[in-house]
C-alpha atoms as a PDB file:
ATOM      1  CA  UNK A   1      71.229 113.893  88.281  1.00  0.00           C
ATOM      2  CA  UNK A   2      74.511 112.009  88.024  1.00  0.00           C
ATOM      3  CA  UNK A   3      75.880 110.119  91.110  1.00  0.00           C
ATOM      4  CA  UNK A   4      78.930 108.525  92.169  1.00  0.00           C
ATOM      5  CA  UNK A   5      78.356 105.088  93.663  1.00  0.00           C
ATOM      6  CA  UNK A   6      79.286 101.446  94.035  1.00  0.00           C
ATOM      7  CA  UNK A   7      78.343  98.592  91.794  1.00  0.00           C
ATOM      8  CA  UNK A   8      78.481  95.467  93.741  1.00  0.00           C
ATOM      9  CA  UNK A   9      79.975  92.511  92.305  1.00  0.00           C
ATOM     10  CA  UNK A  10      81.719  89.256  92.966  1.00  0.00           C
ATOM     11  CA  UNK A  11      79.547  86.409  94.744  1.00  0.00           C
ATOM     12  CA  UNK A  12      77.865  85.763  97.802  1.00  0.00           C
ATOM     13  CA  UNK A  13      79.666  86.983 101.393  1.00  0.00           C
ATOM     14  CA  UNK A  14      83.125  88.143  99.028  1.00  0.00           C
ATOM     15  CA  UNK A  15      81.701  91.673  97.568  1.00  0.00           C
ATOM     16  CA  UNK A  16      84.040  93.592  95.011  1.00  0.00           C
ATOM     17  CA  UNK A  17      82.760  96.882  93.913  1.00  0.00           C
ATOM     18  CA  UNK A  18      83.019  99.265  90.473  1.00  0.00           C
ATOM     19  CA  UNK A  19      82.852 102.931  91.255  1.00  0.00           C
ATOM     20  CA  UNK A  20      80.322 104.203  88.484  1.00  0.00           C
ATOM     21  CA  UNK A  21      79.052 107.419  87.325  1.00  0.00           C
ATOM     22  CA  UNK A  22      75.024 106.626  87.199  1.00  0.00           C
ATOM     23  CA  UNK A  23      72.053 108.257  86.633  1.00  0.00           C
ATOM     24  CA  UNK A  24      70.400 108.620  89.710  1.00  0.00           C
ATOM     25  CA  UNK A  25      67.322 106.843  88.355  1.00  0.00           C
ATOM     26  CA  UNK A  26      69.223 103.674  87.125  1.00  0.00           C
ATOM     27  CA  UNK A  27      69.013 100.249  89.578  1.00  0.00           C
ATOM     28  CA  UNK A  28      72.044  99.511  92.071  1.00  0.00           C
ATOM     29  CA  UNK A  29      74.119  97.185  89.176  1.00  0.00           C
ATOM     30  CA  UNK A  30      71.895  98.711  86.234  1.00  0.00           C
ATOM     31  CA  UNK A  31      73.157 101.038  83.780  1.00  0.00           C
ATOM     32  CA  UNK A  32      76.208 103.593  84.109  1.00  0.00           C
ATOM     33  CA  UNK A  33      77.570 105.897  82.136  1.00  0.00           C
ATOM     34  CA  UNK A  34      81.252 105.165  82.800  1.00  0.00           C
ATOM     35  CA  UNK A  35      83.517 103.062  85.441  1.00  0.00           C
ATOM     36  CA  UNK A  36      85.976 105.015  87.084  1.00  0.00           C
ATOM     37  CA  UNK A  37      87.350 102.665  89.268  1.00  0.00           C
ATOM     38  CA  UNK A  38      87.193  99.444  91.754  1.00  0.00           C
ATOM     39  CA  UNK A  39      86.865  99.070  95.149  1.00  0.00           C
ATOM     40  CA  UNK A  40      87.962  95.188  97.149  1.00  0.00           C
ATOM     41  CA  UNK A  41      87.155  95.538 101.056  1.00  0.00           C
ATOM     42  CA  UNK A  42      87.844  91.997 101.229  1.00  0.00           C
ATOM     43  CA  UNK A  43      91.970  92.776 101.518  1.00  0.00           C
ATOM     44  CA  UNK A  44      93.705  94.016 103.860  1.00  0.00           C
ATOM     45  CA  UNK A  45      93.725  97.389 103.366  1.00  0.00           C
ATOM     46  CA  UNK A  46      91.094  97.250 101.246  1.00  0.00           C
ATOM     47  CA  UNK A  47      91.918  97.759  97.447  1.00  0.00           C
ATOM     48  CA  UNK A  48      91.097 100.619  95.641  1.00  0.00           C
ATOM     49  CA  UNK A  49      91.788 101.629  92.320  1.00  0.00           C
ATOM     50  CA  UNK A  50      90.275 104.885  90.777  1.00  0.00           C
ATOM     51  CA  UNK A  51      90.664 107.364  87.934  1.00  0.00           C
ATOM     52  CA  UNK A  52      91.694 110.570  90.015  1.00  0.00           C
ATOM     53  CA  UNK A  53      91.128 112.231  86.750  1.00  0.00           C
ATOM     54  CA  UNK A  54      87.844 111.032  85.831  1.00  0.00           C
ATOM     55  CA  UNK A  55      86.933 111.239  89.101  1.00  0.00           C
ATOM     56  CA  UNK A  56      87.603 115.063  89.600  1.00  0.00           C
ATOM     57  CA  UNK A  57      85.694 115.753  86.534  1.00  0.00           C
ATOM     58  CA  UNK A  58      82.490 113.813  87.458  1.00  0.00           C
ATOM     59  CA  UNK A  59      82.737 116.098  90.420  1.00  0.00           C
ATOM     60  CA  UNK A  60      83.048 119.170  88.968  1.00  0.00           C
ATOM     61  CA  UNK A  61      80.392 118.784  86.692  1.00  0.00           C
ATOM     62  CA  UNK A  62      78.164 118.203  89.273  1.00  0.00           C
ATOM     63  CA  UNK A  63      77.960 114.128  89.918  1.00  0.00           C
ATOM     64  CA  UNK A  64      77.191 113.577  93.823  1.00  0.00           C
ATOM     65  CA  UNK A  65      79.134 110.984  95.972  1.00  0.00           C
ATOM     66  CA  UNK A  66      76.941 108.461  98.080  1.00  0.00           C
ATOM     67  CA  UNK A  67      78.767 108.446 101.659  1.00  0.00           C
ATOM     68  CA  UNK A  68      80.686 105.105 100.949  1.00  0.00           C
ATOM     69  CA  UNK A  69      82.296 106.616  97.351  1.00  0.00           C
ATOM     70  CA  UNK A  70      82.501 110.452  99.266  1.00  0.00           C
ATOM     71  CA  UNK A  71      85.093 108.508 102.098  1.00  0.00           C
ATOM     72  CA  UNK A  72      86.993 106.614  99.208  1.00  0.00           C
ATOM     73  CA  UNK A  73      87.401 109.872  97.111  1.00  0.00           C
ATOM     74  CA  UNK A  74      88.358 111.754 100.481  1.00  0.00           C
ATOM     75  CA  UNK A  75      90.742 109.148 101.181  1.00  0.00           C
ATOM     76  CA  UNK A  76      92.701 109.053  97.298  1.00  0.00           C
ATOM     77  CA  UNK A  77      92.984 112.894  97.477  1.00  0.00           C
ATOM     78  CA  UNK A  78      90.236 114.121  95.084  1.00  0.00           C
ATOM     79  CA  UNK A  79      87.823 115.851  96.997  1.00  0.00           C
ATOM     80  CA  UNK A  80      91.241 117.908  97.946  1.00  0.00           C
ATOM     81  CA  UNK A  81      92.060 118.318  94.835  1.00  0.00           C
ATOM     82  CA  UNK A  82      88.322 119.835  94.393  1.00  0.00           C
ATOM     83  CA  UNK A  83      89.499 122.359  97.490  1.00  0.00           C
ATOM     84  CA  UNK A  84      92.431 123.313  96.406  1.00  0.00           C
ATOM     85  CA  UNK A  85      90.582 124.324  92.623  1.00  0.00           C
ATOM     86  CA  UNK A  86      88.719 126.138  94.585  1.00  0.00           C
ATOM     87  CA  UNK A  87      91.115 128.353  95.781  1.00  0.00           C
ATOM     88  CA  UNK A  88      92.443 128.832  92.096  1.00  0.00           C
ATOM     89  CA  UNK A  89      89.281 130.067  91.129  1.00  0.00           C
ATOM     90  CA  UNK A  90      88.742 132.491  94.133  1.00  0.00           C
ATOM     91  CA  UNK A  91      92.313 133.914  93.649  1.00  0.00           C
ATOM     92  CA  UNK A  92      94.143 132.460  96.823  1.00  0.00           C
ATOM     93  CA  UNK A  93      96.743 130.209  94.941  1.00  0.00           C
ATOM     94  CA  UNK A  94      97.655 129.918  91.558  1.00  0.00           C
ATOM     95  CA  UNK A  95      97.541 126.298  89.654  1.00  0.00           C
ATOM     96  CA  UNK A  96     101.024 125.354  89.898  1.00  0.00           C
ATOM     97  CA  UNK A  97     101.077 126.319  93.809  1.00  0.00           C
ATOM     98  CA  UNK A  98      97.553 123.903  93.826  1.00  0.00           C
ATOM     99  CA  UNK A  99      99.265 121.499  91.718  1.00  0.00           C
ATOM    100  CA  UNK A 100     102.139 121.157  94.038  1.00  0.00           C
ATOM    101  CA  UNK A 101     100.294 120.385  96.840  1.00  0.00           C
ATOM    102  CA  UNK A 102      97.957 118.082  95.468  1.00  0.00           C
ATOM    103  CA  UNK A 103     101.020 116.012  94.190  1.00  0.00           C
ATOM    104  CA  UNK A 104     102.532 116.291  97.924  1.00  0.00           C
ATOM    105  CA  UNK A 105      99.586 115.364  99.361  1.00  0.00           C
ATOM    106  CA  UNK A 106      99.548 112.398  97.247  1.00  0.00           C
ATOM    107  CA  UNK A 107     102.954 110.929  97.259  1.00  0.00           C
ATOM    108  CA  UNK A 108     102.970 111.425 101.062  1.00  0.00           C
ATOM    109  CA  UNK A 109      99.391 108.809 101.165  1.00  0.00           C
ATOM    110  CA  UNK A 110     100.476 106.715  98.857  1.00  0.00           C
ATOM    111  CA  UNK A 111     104.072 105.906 100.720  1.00  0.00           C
ATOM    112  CA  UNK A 112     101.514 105.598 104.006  1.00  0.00           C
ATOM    113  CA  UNK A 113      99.596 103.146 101.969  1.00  0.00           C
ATOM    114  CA  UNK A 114     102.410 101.372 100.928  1.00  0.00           C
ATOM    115  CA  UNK A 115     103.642 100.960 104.402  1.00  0.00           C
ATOM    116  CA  UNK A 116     100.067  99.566 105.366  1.00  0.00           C
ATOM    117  CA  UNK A 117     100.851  97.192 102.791  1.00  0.00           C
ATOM    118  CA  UNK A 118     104.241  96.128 104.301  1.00  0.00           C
ATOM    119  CA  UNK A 119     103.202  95.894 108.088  1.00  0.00           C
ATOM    120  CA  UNK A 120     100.371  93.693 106.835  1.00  0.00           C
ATOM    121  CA  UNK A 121     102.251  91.751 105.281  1.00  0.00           C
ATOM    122  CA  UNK A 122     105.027  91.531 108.131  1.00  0.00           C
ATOM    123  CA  UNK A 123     101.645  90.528 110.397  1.00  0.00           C
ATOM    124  CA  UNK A 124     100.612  88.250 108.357  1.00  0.00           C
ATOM    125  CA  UNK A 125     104.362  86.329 108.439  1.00  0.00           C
ATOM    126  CA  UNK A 126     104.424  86.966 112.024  1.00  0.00           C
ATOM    127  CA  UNK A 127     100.930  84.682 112.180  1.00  0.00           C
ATOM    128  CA  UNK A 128     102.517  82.026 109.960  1.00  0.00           C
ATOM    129  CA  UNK A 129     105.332  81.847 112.345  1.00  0.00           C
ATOM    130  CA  UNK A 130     103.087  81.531 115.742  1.00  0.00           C
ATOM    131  CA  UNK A 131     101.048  79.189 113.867  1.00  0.00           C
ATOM    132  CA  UNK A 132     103.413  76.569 112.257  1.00  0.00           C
ATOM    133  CA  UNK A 133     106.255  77.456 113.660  1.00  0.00           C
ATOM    134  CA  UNK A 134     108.202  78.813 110.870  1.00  0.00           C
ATOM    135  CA  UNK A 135     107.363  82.040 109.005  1.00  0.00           C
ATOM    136  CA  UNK A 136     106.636  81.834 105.006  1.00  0.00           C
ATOM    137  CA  UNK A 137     109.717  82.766 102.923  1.00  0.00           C
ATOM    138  CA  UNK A 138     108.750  86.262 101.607  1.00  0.00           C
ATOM    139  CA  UNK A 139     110.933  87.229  98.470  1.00  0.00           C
ATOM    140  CA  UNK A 140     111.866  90.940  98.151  1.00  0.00           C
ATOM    141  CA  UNK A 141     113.668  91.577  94.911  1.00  0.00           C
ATOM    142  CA  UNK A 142     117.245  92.060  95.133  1.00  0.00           C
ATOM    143  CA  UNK A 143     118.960  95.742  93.724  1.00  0.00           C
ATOM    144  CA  UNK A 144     122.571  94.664  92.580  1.00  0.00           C
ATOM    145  CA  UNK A 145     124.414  97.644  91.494  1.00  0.00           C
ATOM    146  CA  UNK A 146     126.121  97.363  87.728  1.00  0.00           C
ATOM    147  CA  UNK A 147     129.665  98.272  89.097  1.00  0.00           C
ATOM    148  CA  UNK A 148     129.533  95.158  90.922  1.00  0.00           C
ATOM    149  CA  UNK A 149     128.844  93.012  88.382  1.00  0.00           C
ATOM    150  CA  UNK A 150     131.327  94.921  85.698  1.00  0.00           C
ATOM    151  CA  UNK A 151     134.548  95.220  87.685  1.00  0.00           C
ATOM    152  CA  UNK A 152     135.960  92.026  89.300  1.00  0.00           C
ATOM    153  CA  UNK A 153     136.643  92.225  93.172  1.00  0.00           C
ATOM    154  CA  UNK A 154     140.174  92.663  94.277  1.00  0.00           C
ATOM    155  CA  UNK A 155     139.735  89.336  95.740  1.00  0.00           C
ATOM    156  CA  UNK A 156     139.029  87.652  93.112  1.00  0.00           C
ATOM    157  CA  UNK A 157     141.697  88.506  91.131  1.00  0.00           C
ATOM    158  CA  UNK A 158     143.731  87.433  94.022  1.00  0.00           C
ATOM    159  CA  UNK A 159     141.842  83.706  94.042  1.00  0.00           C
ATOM    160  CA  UNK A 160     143.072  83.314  90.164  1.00  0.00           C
ATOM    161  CA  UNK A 161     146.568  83.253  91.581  1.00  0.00           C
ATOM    162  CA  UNK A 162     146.275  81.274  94.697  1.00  0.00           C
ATOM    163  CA  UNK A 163     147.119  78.089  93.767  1.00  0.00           C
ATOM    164  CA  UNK A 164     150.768  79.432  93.570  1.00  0.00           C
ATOM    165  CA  UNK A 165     150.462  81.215  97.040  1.00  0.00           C
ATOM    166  CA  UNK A 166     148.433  78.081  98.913  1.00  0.00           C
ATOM    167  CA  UNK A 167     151.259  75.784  98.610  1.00  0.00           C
ATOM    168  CA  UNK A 168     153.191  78.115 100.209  1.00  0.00           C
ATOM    169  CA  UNK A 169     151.911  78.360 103.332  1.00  0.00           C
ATOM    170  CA  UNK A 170     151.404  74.290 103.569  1.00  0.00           C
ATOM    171  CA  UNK A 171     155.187  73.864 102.930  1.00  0.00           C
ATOM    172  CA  UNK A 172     155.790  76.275 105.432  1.00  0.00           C
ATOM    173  CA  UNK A 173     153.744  74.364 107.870  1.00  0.00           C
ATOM    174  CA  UNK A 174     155.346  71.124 107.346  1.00  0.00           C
ATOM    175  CA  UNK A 175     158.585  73.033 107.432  1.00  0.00           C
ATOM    176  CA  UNK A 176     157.471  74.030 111.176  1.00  0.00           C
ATOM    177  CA  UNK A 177     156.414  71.002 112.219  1.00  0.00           C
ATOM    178  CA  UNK A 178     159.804  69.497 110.850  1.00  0.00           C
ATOM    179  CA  UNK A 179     161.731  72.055 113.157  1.00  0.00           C
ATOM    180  CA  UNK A 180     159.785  71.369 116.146  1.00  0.00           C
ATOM    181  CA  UNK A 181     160.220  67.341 116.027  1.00  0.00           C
END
């Protein structure tokens, strides 16, 4: 029997993980047949990476999740992809209808997980601040739009001639203060 579990890796009190399809038979970090993915619980959120693909084939061929790989496959959306192929077998949906909701369900997670990543990382700057007294500088990249960059602001066509128009205005003050004295 095939099974879907962790590898453990990395060294003592820091575990990484590979998500393997195994023989059943085969020792803990022994032999696999193939790696399908990676699992860090040392982040926060924990890291994973997996073959969705690869993944949904093990299990419809018959590989069996251990509880810890059965909650990360729940969590990236395969074991609903499973459900939803199950409905396209029994005649309740077709594939593109299945389809579509397996890519909703999966762009909706992985903006949630992005936004885990962002409000950890706003904690994390909010820590830095309490405990030195300054937050970290944390660089976003900057969009700058083309038109910007390609057509010159009015303003700065108007700073080319300026030199003629500043001199102006200081004449004009000296004629004031001339007229006042």
């Amino acid at each position: 029997m095939v099974k879907l579990r962790l590898q453990r890796k990395g060294r003592k009190k820091r575990p990484f993980y590979h998500i393997v399809a195994a023989d059943a038979r085969a020792p803990r970090d022994g032999r696999f047949i193939e790696r399908i993915g990676s699992y860090n619980p040392m982040t926060k959120p924990a890291t994973i990476e997996i073959d969705r693909d690869r993944a949904f084939y093990w299990m419809s061929v018959g590989a069996q999740p251990t509880d810890t790989v059965r909650a990360i496959l729940r969590f990236k959306g395969v074991l609903y992809r499973k459900h939803l192929q199950k409905g396209v077998t029994k005649g309740a949906l077709t594939q593109e209808q299945a389809d579509a909701k397996y890519l909703e369900f999966i762009s909706a997670k992985d903006d949630k997980i992005a936004a885990r990543f962002e409000e950890t990382k706003r904690e994390l700057a909010e820590w830095h601040a309490k405990r030195n007294g300054t937050a970290p500088v944390i660089e976003e990249p900057v969009e700058e739009t083309p038109a910007e960059e390609e057509a010159p602001a009015a303003e700065d066509v108007v700073a080319e001639d300026a030199p003629a128009t500043e001199e102006a205005p200081a004449a004009e003050e000296n004629n004031d203060e001339n007229a006042e004295g």
